[in-house]
Protein backbone atom coordinates (compact mmCIF):
# COMPACT_ATOMS: atom_id res chain seq x y z
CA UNK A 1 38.66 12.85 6.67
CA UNK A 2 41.02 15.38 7.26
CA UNK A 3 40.95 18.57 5.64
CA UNK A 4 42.72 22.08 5.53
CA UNK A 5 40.08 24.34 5.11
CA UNK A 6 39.96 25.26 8.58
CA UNK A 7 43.43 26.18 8.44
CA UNK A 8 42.62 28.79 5.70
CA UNK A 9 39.39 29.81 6.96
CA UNK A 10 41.36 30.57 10.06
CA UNK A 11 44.26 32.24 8.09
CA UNK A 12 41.48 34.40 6.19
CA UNK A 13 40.14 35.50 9.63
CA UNK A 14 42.98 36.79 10.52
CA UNK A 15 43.01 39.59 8.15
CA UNK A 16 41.38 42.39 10.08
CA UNK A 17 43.34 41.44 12.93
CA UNK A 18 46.83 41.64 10.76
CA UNK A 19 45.19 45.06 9.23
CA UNK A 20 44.82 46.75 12.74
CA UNK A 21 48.52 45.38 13.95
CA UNK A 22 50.41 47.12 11.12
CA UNK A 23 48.36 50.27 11.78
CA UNK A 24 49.54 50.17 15.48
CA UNK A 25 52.97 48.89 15.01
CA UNK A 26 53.52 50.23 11.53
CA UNK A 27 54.05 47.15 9.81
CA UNK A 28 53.40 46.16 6.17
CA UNK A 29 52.87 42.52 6.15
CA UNK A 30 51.44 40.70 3.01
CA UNK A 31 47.74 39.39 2.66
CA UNK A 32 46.93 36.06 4.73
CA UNK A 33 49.46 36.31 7.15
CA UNK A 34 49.54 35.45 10.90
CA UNK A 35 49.52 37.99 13.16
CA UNK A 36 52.16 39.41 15.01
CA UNK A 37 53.64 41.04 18.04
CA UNK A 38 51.15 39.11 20.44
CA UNK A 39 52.05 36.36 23.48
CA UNK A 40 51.42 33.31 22.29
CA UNK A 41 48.14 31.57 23.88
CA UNK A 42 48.24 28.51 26.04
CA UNK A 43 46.35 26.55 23.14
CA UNK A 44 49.65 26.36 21.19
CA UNK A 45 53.00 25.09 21.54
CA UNK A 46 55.64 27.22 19.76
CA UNK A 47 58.82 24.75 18.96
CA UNK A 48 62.03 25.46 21.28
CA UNK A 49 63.98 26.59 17.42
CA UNK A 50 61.06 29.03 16.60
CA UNK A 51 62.40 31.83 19.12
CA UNK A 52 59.85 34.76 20.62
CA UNK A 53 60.62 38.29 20.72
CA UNK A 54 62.66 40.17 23.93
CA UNK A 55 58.85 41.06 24.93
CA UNK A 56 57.76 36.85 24.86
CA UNK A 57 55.89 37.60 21.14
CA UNK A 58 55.06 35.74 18.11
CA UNK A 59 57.38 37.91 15.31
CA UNK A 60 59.08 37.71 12.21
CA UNK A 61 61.88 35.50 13.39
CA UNK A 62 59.55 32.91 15.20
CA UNK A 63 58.44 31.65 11.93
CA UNK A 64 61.28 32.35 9.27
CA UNK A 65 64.80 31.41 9.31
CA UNK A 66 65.50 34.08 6.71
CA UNK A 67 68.32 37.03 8.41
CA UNK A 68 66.45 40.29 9.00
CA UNK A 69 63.60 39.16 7.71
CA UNK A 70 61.21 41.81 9.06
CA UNK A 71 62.95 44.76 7.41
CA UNK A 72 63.28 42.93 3.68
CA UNK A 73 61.38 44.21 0.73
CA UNK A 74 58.71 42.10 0.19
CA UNK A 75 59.64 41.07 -3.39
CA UNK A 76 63.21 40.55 -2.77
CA UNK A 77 62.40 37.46 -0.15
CA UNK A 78 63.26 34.30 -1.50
CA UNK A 79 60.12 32.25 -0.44
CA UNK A 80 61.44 29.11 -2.11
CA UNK A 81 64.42 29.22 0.29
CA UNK A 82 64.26 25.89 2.71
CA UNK A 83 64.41 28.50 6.21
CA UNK A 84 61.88 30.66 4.47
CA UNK A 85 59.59 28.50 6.76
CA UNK A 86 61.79 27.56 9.71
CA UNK A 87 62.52 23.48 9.81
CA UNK A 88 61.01 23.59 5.83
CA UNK A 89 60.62 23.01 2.96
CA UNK A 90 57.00 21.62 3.72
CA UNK A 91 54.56 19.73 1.68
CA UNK A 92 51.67 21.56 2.42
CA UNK A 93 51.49 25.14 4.50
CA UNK A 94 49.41 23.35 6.65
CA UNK A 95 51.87 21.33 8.18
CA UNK A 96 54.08 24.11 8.96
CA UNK A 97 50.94 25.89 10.81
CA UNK A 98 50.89 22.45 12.49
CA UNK A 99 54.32 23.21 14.42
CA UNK A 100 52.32 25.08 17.23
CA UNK A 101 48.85 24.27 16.85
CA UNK A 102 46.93 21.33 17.50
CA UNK A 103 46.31 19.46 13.61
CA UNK A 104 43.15 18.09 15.30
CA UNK A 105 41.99 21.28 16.72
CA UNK A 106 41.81 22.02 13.01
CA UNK A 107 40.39 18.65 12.14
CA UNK A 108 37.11 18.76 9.84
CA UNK A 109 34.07 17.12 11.92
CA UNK A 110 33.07 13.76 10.41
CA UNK A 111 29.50 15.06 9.98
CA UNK A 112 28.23 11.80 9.05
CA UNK A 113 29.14 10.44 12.46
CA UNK A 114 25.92 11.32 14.00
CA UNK A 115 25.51 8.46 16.64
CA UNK A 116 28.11 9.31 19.98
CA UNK A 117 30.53 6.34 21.50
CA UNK A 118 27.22 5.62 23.60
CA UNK A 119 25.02 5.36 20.81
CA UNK A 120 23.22 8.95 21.92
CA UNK A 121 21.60 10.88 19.08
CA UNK A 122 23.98 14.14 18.20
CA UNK A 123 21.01 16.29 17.49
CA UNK A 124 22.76 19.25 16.88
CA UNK A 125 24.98 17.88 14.01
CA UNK A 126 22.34 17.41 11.73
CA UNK A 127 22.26 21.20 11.79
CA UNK A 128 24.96 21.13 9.11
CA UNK A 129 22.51 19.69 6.65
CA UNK A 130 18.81 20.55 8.39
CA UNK A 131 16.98 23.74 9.12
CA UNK A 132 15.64 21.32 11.87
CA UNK A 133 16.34 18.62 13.44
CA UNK A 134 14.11 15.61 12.52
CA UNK A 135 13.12 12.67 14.56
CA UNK A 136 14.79 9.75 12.68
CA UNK A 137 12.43 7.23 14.48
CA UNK A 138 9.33 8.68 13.21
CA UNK A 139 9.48 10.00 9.40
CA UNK A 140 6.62 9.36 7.91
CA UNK A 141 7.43 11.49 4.73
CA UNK A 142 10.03 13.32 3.32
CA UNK A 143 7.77 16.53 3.39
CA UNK A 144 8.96 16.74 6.93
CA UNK A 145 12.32 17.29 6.09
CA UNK A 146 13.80 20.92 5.47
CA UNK A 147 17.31 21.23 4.06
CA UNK A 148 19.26 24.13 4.27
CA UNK A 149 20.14 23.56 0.21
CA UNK A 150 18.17 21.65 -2.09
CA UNK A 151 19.93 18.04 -1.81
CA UNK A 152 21.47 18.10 -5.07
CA UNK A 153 23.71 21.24 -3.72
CA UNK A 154 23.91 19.97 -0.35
CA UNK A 155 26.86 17.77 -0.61
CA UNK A 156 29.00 20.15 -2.29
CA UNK A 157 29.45 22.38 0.73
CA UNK A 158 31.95 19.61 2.00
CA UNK A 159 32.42 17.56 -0.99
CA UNK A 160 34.16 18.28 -4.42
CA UNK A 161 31.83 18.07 -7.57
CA UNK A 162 33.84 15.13 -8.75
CA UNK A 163 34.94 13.15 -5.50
CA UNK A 164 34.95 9.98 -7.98
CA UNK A 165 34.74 9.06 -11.49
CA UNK A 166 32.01 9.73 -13.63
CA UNK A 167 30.27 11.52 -10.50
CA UNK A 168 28.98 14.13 -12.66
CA UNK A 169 28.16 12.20 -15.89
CA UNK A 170 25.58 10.14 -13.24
CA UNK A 171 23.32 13.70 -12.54
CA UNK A 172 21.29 13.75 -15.19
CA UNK A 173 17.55 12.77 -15.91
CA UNK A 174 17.31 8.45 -15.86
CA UNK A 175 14.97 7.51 -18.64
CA UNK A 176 12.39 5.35 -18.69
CA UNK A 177 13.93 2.20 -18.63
CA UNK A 178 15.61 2.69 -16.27
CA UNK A 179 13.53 4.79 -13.88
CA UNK A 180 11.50 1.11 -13.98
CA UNK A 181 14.81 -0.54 -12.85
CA UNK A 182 15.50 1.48 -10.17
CA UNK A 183 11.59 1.08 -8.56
CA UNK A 184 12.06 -2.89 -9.10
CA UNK A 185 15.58 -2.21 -7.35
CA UNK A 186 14.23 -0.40 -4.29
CA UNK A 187 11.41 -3.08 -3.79
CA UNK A 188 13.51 -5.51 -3.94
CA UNK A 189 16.33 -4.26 -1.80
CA UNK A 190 14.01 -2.63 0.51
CA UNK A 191 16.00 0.86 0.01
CA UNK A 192 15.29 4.07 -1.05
CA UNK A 193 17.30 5.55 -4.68
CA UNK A 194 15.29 8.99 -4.41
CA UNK A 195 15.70 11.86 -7.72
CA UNK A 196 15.99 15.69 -7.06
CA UNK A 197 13.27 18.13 -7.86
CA UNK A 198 13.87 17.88 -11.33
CA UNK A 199 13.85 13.80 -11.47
CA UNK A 200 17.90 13.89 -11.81
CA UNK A 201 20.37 11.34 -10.18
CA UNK A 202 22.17 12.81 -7.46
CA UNK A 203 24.52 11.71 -4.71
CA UNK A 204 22.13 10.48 -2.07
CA UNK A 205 20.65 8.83 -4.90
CA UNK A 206 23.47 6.08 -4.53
CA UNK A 207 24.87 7.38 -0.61
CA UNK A 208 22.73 7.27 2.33
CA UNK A 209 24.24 10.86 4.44
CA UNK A 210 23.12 8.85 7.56
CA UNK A 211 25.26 6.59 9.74
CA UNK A 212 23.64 2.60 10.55
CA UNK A 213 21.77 2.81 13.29
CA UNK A 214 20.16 6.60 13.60
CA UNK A 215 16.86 6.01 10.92
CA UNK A 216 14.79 2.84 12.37
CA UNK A 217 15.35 -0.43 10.38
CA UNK A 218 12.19 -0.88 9.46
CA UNK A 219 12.61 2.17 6.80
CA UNK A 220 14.01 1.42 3.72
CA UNK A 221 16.21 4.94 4.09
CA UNK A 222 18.12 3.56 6.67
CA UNK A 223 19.39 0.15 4.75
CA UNK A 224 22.69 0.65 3.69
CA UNK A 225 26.27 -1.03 3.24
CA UNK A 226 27.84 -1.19 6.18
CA UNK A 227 31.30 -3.33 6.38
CA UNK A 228 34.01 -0.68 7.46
CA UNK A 229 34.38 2.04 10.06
CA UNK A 230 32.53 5.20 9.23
CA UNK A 231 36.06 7.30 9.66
CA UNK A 232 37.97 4.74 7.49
CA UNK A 233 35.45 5.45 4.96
CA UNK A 234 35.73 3.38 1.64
CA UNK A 235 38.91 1.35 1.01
CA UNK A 236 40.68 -0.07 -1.96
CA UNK A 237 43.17 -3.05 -3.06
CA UNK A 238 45.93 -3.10 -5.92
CA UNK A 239 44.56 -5.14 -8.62
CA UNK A 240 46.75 -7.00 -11.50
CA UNK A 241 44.49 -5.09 -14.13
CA UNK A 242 46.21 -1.65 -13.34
CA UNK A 243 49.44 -2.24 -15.92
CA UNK A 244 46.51 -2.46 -18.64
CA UNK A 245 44.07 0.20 -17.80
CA UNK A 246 47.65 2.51 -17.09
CA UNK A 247 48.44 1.36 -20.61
CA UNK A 248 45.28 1.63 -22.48
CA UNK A 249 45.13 5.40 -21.13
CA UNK A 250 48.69 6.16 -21.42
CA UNK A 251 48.40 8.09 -24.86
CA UNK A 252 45.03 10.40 -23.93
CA UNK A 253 47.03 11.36 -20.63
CA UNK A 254 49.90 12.36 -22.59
CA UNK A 255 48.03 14.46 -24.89
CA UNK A 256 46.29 15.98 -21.85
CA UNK A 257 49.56 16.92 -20.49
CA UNK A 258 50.83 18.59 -23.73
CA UNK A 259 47.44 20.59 -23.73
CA UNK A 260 48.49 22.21 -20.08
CA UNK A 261 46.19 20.85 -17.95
CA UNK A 262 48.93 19.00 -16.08
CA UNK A 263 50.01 15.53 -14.69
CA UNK A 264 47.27 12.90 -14.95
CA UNK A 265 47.39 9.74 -13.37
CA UNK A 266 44.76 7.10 -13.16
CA UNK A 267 45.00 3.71 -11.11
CA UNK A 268 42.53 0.80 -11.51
CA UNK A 269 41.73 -0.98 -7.91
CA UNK A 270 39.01 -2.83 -6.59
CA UNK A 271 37.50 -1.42 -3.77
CA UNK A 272 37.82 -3.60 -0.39
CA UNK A 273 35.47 -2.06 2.05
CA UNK A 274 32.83 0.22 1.70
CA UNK A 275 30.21 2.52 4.01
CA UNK A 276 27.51 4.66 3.43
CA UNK A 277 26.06 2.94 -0.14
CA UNK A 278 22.76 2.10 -0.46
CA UNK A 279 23.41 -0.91 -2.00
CA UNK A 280 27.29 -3.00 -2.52
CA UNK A 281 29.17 -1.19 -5.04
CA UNK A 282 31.71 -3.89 -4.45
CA UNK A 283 29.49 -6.89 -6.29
CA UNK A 284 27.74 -5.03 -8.17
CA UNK A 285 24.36 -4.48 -6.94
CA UNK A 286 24.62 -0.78 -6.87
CA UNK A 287 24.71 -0.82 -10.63
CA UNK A 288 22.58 -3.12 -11.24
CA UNK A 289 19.77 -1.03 -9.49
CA UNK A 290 19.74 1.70 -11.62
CA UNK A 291 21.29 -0.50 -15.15
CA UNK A 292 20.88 -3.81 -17.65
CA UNK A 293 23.91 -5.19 -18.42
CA UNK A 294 24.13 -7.32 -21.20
CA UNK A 295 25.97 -10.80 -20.67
C-alpha cells in the first residue's frame, strides 16, 4: 500500500521554509520546491552525481542537470528536458525525491495492520479512525464506539471514492427485499453487514476495517475472509474472458476518449485471494448476502 501523499504533504510543508530562504538569500524559487542552501541531514543520502555547493549545501545544481540553472528565468527552463531532474526523465516525481530519501520513510502506514509481529494490540493506531480507543474484547454495542467521521466518510480520508467498480452505485438505500436478505445473510453467516445513519450501504457494509484476530471470535464483527496477507491485500488472475469484455466495451471507451475524458482501459480478472471481506467475494457469497439471483 504504498502511496505518495507523504511526499507532497512533505513538499507542501516546505513552503514557509522555501518563503523565509529566498528572503535571506534573495532567491525566487517557484511554489512547492525543496529548500535550499542547507547541509544535508544524516537521514538522507544525496547520490555521488548530485554535487553540493563549495559550502557542503543542497542547491540548484544538486538536483538539476540543466547549465546555470539558478540564474535562468523561470519560464525559459525547459522542464521536459531529461537533466531537468538529474539521472531523469522519471515516472513519477516521487521517485526522483526517492534519490536521497528513504521511499519507506515516506511509506503510508498500513492502518489496518493493527495486531504487532507478537500479536500485541497497537492501541494507538486505532486513533486514525477512533476518538478512543475501544476494547475489542468487550463491545457490547456499537454505542460505545466514537468515530472521528461518521463511517460512511471515514474511509475516504485514505481511500478514493471509487477504489473499485460500481463502489458508488452500491451507497444507496437497500429496499425491502433486500434489507430481508441481508438479516437472513448475517444470521446465517454469523457476520455483521451494518447501514449508515441514513440506512445506506457503505464500505464496511461489505469490508470489515479490522485485521483477524483483534475483535473476539465469538462476535459476528470480527468474521471475515481471511486467505492472503493483510499487506498483499486482494489479488487477481488473467482470465480467458478479458478479449470479450475488452471487446464488448471497446466502442463506449472510444467514444469516451473522443469526449476528452482520456484513455480508458478496463480488464476482466478473477480475483485470487482476498482479505478484509465479510463474506468471499471470490464464490460469491458476498453477493448473495445482500441479492437474488435468478438461475
Amino acid at each position: 500500500m504504498k502511496s505518495h501523499l507523504f511526499v507532497c504533504l512533505i513538499l507542501f510543508l516546505f513552503i514557509p521554509l522555501v518563503a523565509n530562504a529566498a528572503q535571506e538569500k534573495d532567491l525566487k524559487l517557484p511554489p512547492l520546491h525543496h529548500i535550499v542552501q542547507v547541509r544535508p541531514s544524516s537521514e538522507i543520502s544525496i547520490p555521488e552525481n548530485f554535487p553540493l555547493n563549495k559550502n557542503k549545501e543542497i542547491d540548484c545544481q544538486t538536483c538539476h542537470g540543466i547549465k546555470d540553472i539558478e540564474t535562468s528565468p523561470f519560464d525559459e527552463i525547459d522542464k521536459k528536458s531529461p537533466d531537468f531532474f538529474r539521472n531523469g526523465p522519471y515516472p513519477l516525481f516521487s521517485d526522483f525525491c526517492y534519490s536521497c530519501h528513504q521511499q519507506k520513510a515516506y511509506k503510508r502506514p498500513n492502518i489496518h495492520q493493527l495486531l504487532d509481529k507478537n500479536g500485541q494490540y497497537k492501541k494507538d493506531d486505532c486513533k486514525y479512525c477512533h476518538l478512543k480507543t475501544p476494547d475489542p474484547e468487550n463491545l457490547d454495542s456499537t454505542s460505545e464506539i466514537k468515530l472521528r467521521l461518521p463511517p460512511e466518510k471515514l474511509c475516504f480520508g485514505c481511500h478514493l471514492k471509487t477504489p473499485h467498480l460500481n463502489a458508488l452505485n452500491h451507497q444507496v438505500i437497500p429496499d425491502k427485499k433486500m434489507q430481508d436478505t441481508m438479516r437472513k445473510a448475517e444470521i446465517s453467516l454469523n457476520i455483521i453487514l451494518p447501514l449508515d445513519n441514513e440506512k445506506r450501504i457503505m464500505c464496511v457494509t461489505c469490508h470489515s476495517p479490522h485485521q483477524t484476530g483483534l475483535i473476539n471470535q465469538k462476535n459476528p464483527a470480527a468474521t471475515q475472509v481471511n486467505d492472503t496477507d493483510l499487506n498483499e491485500g486482494i489479488t487477481y488472475v488473467e482470465h480467458p474472458w478479458n478479449k470479450v469484455f475488452q471487446m464488448d466495451k471497446d466502442a463506449r471507451l472510444k467514444q469516451l476518449s473522443k469526449e476528452g475524458s482520456g484513455i480508458h482501459t478496463l480488464k476482466y480478472q478473477r480475483i485470487n485471494t482476498e482479505v478484509l471481506l465479510r463474506a468471499s467475494a471470490k464464490d460469491g457469497t458476498l453477493c448473495k448476502s445482500c441479492h437474488q439471483f435468478e438461475r
